[in-house]
N, C-alpha and C. Protein backbone atom coordinates (compact mmCIF):
# COMPACT_ATOMS: atom_id res chain seq x y z
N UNK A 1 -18.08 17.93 -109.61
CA UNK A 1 -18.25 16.90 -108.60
C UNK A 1 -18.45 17.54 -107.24
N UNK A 2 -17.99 18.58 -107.27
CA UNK A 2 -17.92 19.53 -105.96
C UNK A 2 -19.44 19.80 -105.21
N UNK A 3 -20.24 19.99 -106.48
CA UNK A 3 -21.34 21.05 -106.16
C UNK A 3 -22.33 19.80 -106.04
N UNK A 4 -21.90 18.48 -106.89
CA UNK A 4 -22.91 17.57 -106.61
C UNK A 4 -22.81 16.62 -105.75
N UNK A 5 -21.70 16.98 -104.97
CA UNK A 5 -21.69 16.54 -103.45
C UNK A 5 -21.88 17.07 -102.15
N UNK A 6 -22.06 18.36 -102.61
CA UNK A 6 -22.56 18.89 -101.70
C UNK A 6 -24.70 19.19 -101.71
N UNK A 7 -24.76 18.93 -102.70
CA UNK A 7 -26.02 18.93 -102.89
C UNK A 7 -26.79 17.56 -102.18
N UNK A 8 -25.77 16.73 -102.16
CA UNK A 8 -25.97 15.51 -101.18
C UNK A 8 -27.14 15.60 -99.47
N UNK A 9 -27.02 14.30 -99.35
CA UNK A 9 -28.11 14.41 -97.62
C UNK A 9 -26.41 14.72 -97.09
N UNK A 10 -27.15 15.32 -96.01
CA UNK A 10 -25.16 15.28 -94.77
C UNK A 10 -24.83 14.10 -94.80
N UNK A 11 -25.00 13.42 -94.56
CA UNK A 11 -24.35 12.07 -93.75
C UNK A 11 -23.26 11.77 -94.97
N UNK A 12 -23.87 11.42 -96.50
CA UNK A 12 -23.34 11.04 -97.72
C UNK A 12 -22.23 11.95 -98.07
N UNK A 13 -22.73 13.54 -97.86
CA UNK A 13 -21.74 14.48 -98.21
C UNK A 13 -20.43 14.46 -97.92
N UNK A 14 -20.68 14.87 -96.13
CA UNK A 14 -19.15 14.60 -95.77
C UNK A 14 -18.29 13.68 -96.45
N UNK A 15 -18.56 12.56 -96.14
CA UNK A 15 -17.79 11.23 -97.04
C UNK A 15 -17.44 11.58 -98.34
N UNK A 16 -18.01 12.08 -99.08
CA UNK A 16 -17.82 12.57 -100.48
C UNK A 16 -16.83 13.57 -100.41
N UNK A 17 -17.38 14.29 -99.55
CA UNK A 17 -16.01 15.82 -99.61
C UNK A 17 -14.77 15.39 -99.08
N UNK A 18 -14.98 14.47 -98.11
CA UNK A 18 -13.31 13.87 -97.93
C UNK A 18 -12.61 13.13 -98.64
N UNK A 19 -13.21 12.52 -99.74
CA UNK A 19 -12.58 11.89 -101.12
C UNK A 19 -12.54 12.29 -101.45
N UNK A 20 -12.90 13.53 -102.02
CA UNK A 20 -12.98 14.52 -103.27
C UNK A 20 -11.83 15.60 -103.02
N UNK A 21 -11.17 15.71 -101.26
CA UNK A 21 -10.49 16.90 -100.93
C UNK A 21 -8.99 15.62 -101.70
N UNK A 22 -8.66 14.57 -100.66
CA UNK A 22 -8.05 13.38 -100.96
C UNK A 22 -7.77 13.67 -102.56
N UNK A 23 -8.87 13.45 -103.00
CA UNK A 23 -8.44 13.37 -104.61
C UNK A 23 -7.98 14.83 -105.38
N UNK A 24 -8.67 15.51 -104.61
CA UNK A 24 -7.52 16.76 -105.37
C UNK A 24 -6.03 17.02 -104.92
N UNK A 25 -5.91 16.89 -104.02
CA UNK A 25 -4.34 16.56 -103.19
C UNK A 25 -3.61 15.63 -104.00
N UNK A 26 -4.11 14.79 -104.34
CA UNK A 26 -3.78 13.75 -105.30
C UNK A 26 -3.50 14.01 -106.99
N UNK A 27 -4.59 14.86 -107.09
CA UNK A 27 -4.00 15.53 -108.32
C UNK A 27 -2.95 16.68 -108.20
N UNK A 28 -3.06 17.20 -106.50
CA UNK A 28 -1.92 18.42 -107.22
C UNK A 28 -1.00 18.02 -106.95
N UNK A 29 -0.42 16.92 -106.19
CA UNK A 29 0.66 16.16 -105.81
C UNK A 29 1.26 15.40 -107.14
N UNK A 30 0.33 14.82 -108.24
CA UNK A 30 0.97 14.23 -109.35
C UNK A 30 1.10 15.37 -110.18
N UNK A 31 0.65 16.65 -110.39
CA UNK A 31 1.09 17.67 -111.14
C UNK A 31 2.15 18.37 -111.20
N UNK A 32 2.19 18.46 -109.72
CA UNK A 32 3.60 18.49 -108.83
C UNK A 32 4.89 18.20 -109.48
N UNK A 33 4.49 16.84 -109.06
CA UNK A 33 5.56 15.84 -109.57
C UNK A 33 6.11 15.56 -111.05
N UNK A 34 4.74 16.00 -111.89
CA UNK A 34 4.68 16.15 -113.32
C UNK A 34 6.10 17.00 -113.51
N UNK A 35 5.34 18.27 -113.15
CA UNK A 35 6.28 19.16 -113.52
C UNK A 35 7.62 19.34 -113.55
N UNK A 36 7.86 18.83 -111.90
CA UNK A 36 9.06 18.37 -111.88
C UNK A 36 10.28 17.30 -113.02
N UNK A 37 8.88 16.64 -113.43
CA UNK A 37 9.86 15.66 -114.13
C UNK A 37 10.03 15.81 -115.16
N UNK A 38 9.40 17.04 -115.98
CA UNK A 38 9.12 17.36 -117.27
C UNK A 38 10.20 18.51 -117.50
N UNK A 39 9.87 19.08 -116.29
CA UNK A 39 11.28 20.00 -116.53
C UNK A 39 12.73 20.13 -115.96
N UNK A 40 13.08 18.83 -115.60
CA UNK A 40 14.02 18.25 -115.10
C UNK A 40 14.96 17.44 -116.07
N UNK A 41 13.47 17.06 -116.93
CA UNK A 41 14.82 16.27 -117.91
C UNK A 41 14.81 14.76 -117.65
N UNK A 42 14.54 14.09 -116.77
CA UNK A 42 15.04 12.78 -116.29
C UNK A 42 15.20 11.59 -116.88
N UNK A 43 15.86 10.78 -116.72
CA UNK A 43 15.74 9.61 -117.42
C UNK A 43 14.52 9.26 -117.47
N UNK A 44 14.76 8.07 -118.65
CA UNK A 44 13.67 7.34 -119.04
C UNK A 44 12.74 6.64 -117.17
N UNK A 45 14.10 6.19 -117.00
CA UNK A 45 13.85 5.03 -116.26
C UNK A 45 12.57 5.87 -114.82
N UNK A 46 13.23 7.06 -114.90
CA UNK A 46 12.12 7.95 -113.79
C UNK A 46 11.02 7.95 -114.37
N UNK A 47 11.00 8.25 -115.80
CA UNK A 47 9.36 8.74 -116.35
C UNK A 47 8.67 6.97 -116.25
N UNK A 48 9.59 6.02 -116.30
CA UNK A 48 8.77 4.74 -116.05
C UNK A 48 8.54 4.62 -114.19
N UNK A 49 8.87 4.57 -113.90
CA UNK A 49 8.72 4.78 -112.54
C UNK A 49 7.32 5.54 -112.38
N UNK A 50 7.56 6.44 -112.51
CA UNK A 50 6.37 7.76 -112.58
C UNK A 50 4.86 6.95 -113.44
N UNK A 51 5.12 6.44 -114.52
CA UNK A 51 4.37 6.32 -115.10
C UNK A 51 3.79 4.51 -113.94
N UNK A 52 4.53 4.02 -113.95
CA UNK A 52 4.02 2.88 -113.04
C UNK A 52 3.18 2.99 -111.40
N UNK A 53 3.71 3.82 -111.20
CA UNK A 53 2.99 4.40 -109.69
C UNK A 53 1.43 4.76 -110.10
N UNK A 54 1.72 5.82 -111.29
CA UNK A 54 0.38 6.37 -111.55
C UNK A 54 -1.10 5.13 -111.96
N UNK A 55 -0.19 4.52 -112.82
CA UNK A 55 -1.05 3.82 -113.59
C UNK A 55 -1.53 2.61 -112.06
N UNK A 56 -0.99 2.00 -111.04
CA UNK A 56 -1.31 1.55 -110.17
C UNK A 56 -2.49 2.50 -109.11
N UNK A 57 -1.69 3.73 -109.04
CA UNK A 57 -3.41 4.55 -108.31
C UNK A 57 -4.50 4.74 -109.01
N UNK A 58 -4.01 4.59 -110.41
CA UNK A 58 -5.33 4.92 -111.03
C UNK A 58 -6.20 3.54 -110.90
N UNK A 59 -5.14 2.28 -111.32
CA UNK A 59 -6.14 1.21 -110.93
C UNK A 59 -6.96 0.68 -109.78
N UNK A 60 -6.61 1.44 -108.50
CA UNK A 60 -6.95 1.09 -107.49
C UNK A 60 -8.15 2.24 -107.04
N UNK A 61 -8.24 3.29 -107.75
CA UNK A 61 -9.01 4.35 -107.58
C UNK A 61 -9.96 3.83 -108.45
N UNK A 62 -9.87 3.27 -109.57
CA UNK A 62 -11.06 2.59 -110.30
C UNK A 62 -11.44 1.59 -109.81
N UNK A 63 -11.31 0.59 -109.44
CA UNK A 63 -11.79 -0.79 -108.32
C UNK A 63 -11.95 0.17 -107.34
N UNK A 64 -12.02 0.83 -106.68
CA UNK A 64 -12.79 1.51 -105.11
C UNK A 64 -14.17 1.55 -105.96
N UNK A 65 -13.83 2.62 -107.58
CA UNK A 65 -15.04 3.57 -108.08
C UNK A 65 -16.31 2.27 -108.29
N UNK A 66 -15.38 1.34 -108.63
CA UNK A 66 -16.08 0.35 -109.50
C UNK A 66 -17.02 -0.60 -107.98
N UNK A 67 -16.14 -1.04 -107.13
CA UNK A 67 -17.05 -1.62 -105.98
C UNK A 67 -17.62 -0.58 -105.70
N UNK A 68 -17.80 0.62 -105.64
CA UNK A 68 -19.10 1.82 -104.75
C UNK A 68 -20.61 1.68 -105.99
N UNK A 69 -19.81 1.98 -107.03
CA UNK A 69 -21.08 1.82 -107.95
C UNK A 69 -21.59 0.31 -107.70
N UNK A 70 -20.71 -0.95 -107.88
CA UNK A 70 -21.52 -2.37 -107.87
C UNK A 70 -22.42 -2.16 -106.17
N UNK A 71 -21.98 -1.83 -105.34
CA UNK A 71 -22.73 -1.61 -104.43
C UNK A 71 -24.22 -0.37 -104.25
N UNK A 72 -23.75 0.20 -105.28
CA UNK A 72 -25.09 1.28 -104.98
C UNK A 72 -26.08 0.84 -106.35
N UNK A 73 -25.71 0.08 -107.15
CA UNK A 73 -25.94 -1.08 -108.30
C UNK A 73 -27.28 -1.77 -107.52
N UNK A 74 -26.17 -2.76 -106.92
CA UNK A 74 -26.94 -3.56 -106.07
C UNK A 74 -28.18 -3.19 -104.86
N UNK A 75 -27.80 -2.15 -104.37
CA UNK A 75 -29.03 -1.53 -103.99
C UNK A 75 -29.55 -0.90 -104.36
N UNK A 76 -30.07 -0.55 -105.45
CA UNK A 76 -31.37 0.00 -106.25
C UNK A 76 -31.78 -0.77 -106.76
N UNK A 77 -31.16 -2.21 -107.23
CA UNK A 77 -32.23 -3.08 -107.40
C UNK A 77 -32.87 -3.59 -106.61
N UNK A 78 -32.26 -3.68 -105.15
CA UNK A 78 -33.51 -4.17 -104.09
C UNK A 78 -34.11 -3.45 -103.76
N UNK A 79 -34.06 -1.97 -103.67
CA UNK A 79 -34.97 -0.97 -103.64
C UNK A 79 -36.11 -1.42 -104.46
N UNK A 80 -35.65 -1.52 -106.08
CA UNK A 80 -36.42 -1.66 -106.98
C UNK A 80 -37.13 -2.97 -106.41
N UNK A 81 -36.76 -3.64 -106.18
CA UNK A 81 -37.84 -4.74 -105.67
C UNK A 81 -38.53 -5.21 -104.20
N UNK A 82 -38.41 -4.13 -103.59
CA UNK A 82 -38.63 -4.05 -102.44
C UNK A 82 -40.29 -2.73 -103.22
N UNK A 83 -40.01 -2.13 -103.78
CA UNK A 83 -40.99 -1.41 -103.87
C UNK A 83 -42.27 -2.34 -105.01
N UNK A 84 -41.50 -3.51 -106.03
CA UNK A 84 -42.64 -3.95 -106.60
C UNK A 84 -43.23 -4.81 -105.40
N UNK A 85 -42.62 -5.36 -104.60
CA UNK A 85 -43.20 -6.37 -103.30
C UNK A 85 -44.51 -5.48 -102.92
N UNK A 86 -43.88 -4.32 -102.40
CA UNK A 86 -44.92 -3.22 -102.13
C UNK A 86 -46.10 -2.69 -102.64
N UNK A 87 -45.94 -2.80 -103.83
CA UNK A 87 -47.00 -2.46 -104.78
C UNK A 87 -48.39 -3.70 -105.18
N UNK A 88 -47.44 -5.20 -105.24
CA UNK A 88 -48.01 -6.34 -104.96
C UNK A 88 -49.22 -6.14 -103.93
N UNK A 89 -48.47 -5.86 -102.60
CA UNK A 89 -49.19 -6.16 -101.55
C UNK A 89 -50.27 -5.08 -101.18
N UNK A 90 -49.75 -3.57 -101.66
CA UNK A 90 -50.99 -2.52 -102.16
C UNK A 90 -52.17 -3.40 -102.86
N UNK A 91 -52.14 -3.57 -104.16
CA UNK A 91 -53.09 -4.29 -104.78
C UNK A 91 -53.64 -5.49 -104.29
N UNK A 92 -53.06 -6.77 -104.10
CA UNK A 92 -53.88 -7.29 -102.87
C UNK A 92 -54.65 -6.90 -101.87
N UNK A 93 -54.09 -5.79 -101.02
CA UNK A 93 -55.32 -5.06 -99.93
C UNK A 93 -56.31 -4.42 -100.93
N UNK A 94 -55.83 -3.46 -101.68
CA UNK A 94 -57.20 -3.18 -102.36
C UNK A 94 -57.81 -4.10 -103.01
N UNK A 95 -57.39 -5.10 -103.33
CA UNK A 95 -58.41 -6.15 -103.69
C UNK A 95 -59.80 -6.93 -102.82
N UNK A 96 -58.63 -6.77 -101.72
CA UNK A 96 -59.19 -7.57 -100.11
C UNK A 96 -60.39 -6.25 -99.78
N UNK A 97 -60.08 -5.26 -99.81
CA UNK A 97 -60.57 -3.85 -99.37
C UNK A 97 -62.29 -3.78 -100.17
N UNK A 98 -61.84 -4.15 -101.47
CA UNK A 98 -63.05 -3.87 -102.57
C UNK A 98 -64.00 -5.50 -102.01
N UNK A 99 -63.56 -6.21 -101.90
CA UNK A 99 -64.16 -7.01 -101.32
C UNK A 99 -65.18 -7.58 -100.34
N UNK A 100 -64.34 -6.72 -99.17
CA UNK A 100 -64.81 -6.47 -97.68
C UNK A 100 -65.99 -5.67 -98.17
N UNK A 101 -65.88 -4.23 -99.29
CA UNK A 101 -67.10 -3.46 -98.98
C UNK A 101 -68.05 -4.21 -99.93
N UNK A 102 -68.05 -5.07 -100.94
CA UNK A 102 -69.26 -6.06 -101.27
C UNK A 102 -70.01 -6.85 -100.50
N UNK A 103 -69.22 -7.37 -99.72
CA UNK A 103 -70.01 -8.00 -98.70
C UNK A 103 -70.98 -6.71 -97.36
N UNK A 104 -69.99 -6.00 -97.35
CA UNK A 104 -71.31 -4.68 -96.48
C UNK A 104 -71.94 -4.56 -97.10
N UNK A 105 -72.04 -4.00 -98.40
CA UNK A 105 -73.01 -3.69 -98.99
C UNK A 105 -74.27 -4.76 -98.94
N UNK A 106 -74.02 -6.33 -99.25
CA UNK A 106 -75.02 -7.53 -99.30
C UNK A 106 -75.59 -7.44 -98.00
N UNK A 107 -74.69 -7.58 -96.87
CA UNK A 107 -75.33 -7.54 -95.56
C UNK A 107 -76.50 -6.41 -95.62
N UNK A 108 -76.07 -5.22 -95.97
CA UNK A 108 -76.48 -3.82 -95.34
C UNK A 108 -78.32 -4.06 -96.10
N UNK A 109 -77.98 -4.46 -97.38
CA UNK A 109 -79.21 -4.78 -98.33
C UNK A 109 -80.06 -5.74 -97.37
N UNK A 110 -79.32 -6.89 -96.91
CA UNK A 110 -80.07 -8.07 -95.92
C UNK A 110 -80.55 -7.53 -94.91
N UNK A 111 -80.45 -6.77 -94.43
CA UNK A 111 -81.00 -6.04 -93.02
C UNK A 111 -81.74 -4.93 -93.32
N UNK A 112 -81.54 -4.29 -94.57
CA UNK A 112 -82.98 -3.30 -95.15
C UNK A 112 -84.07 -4.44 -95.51
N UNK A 113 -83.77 -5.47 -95.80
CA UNK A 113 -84.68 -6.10 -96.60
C UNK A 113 -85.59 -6.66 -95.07
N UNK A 114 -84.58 -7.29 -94.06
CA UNK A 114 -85.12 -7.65 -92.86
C UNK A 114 -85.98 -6.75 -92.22
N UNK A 115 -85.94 -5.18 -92.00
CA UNK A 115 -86.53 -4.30 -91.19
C UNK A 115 -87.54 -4.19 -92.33
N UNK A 116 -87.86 -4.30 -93.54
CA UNK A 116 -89.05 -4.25 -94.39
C UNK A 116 -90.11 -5.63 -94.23
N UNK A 117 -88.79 -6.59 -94.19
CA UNK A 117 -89.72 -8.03 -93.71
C UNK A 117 -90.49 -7.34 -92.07
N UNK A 118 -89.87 -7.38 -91.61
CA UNK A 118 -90.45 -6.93 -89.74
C UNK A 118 -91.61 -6.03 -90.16
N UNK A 119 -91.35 -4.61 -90.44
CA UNK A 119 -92.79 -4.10 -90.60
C UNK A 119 -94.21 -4.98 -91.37
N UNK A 120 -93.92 -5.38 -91.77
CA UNK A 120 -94.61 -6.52 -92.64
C UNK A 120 -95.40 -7.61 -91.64
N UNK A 121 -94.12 -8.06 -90.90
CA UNK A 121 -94.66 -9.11 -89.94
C UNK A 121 -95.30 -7.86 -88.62
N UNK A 122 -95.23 -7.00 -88.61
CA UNK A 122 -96.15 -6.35 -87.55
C UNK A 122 -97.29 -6.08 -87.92
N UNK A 123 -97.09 -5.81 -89.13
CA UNK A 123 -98.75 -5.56 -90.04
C UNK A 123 -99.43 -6.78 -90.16
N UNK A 124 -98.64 -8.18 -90.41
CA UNK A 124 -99.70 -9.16 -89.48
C UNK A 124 -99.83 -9.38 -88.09
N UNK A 125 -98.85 -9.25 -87.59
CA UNK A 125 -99.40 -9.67 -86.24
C UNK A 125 -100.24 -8.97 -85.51
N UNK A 126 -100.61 -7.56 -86.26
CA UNK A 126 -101.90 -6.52 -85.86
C UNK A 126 -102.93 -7.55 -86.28
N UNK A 127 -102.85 -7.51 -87.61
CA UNK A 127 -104.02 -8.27 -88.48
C UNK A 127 -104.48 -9.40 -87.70
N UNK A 128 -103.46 -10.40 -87.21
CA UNK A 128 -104.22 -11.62 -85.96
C UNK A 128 -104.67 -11.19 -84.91
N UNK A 129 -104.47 -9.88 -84.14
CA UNK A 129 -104.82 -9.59 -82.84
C UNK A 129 -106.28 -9.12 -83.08
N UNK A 130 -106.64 -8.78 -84.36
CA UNK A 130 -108.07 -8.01 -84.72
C UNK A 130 -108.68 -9.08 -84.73
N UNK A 131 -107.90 -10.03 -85.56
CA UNK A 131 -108.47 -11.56 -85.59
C UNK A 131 -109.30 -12.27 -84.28
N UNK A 132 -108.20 -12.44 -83.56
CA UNK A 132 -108.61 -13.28 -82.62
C UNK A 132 -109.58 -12.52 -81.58
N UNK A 133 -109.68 -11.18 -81.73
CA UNK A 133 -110.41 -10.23 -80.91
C UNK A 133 -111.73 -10.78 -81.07
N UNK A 134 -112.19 -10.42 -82.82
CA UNK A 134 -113.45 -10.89 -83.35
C UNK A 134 -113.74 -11.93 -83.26
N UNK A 135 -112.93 -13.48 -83.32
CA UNK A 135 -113.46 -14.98 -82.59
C UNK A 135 -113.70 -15.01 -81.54
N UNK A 136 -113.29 -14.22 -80.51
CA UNK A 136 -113.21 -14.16 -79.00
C UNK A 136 -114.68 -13.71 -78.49
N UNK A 137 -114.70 -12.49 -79.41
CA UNK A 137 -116.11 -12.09 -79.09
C UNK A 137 -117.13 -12.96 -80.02
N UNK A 138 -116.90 -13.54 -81.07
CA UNK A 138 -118.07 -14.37 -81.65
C UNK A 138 -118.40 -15.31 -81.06
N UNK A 139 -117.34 -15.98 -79.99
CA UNK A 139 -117.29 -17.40 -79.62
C UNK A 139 -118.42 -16.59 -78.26
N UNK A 140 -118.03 -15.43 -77.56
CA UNK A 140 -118.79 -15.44 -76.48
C UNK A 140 -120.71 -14.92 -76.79
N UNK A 141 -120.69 -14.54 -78.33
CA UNK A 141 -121.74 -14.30 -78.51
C UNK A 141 -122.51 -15.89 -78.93
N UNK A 142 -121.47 -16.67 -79.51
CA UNK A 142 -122.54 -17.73 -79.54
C UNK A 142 -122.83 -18.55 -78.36
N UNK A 143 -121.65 -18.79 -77.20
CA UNK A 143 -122.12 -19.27 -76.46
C UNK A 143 -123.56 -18.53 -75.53
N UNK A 144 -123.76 -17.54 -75.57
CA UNK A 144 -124.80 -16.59 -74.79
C UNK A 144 -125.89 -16.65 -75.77
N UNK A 145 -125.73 -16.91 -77.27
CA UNK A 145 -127.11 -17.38 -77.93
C UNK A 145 -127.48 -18.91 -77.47
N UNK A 146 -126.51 -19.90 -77.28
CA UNK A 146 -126.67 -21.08 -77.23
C UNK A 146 -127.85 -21.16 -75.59
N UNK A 147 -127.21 -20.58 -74.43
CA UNK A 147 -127.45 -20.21 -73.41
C UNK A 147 -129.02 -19.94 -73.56
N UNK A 148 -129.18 -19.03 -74.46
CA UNK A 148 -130.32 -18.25 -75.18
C UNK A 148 -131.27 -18.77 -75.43
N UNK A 149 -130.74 -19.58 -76.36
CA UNK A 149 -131.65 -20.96 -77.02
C UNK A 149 -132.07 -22.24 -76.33
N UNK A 150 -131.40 -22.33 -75.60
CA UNK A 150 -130.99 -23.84 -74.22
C UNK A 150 -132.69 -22.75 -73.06
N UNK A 151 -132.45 -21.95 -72.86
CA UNK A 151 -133.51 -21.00 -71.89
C UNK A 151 -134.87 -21.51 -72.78
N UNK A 152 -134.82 -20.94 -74.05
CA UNK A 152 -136.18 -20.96 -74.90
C UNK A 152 -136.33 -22.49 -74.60
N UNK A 153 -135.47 -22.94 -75.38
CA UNK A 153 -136.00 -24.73 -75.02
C UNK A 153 -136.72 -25.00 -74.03
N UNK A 154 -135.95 -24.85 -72.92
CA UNK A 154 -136.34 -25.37 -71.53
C UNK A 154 -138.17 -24.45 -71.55
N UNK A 155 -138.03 -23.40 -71.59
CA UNK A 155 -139.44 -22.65 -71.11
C UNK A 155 -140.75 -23.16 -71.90
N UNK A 156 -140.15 -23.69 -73.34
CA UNK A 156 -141.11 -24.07 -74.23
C UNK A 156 -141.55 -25.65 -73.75
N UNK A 157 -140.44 -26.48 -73.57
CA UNK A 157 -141.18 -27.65 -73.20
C UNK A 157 -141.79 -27.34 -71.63
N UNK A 158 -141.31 -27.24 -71.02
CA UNK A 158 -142.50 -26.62 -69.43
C UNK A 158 -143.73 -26.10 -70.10
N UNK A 159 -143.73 -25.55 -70.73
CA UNK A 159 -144.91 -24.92 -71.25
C UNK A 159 -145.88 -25.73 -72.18
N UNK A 160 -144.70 -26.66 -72.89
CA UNK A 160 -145.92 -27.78 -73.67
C UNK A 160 -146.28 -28.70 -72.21
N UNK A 161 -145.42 -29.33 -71.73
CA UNK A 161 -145.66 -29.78 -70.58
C UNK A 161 -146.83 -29.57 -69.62
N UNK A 162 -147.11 -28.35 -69.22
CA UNK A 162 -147.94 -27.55 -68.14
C UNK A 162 -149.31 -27.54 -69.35
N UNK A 163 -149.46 -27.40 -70.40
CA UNK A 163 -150.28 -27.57 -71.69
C UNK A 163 -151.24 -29.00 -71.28
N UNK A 164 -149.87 -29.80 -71.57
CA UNK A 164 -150.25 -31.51 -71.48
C UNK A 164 -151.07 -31.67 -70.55
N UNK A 165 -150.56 -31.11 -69.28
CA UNK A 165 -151.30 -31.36 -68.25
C UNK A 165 -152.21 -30.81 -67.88
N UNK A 166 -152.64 -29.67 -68.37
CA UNK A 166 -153.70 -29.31 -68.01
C UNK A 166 -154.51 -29.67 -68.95
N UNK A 167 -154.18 -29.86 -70.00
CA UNK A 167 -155.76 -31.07 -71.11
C UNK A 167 -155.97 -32.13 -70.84
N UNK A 168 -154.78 -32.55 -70.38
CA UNK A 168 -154.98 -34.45 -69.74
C UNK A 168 -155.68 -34.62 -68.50
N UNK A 169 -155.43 -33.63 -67.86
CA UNK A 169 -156.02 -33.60 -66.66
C UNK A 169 -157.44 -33.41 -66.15
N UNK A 170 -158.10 -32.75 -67.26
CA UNK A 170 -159.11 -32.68 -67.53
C UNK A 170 -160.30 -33.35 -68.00
């Protein structure tokens, strides 16, 4: 008991070694006394005496032993359940944890997929700017044929005109 109380944390030890000194004092004090009475001879009535004292420390040294154990009893089972609480609530976060990174992952996919959509939409919105380049300039080439054609008109009727008149006139 000696060596496995001292193998103890400090705080526990001391306490231990001062019961343990207590209790050997205690034994050499009833050995003591043993002896005395063994080789003394004594009446009955002493060895009952003797024997009644003892049997009362011993009962009271067992109820101390017996409440330290129900108490160190009792706390290792809340230990013990203080650590499944713990373990509970481990697995919940990693549950919560594995979770959280599914959803990054979906996002992270949604925003590759977005910057692939975008290049995409820049590759049209090139494609309309070529677009509207080429209507821009078709629209100004037809108006300058129309222009074109509106000129011929005009010069051709003056010209049937100036025609007319000079056969009619004649």
């Amino acid at each position: 008991m000696d060596l496995e109380a001292r193998s103890l944390q400090p705080n526990v030890k001391v306490v231990l070694l001062a019961k343990l000194r207590e209790y050997k004092s205690d034994l050499n004090n009833l050995k003591s006394e043993h002896k005395r009475l063994a080789s003394a001879n004594s009446n009955q009535a002493a060895r009952d005496d003797l024997l009644e004292s003892g049997m009362a420390d011993a009962m009271s040294v067992s109820a101390n032993q017996r409440g330290r154990l129900m108490m160190s009893t009792e706390r290792l089972n809340e230990s013990s359940d203080r650590i499944k609480e713990s373990r509970r609530t481990m697995l919940e976060t990693e549950e919560l944890g594995v979770s959280i990174l599914q959803d990054l992952h979906q996002q992270r996919q949604s925003l590759l997929h977005a910057n692939d959509t975008k290049e995409q939409l820049h590759g049209v919105d090139d494609n309309i700017s070529k677009s509207k380049k080429i209507l821009t300039n078709m629209s100004r080439r037809m108006s300058r044929n129309k222009w074109i054609i509106s000129s011929i008109i005009i010069v051709l009727v003056v010209a049937i005109a100036l025609i007319l008149y000079f056969k009619l006139s004649k």
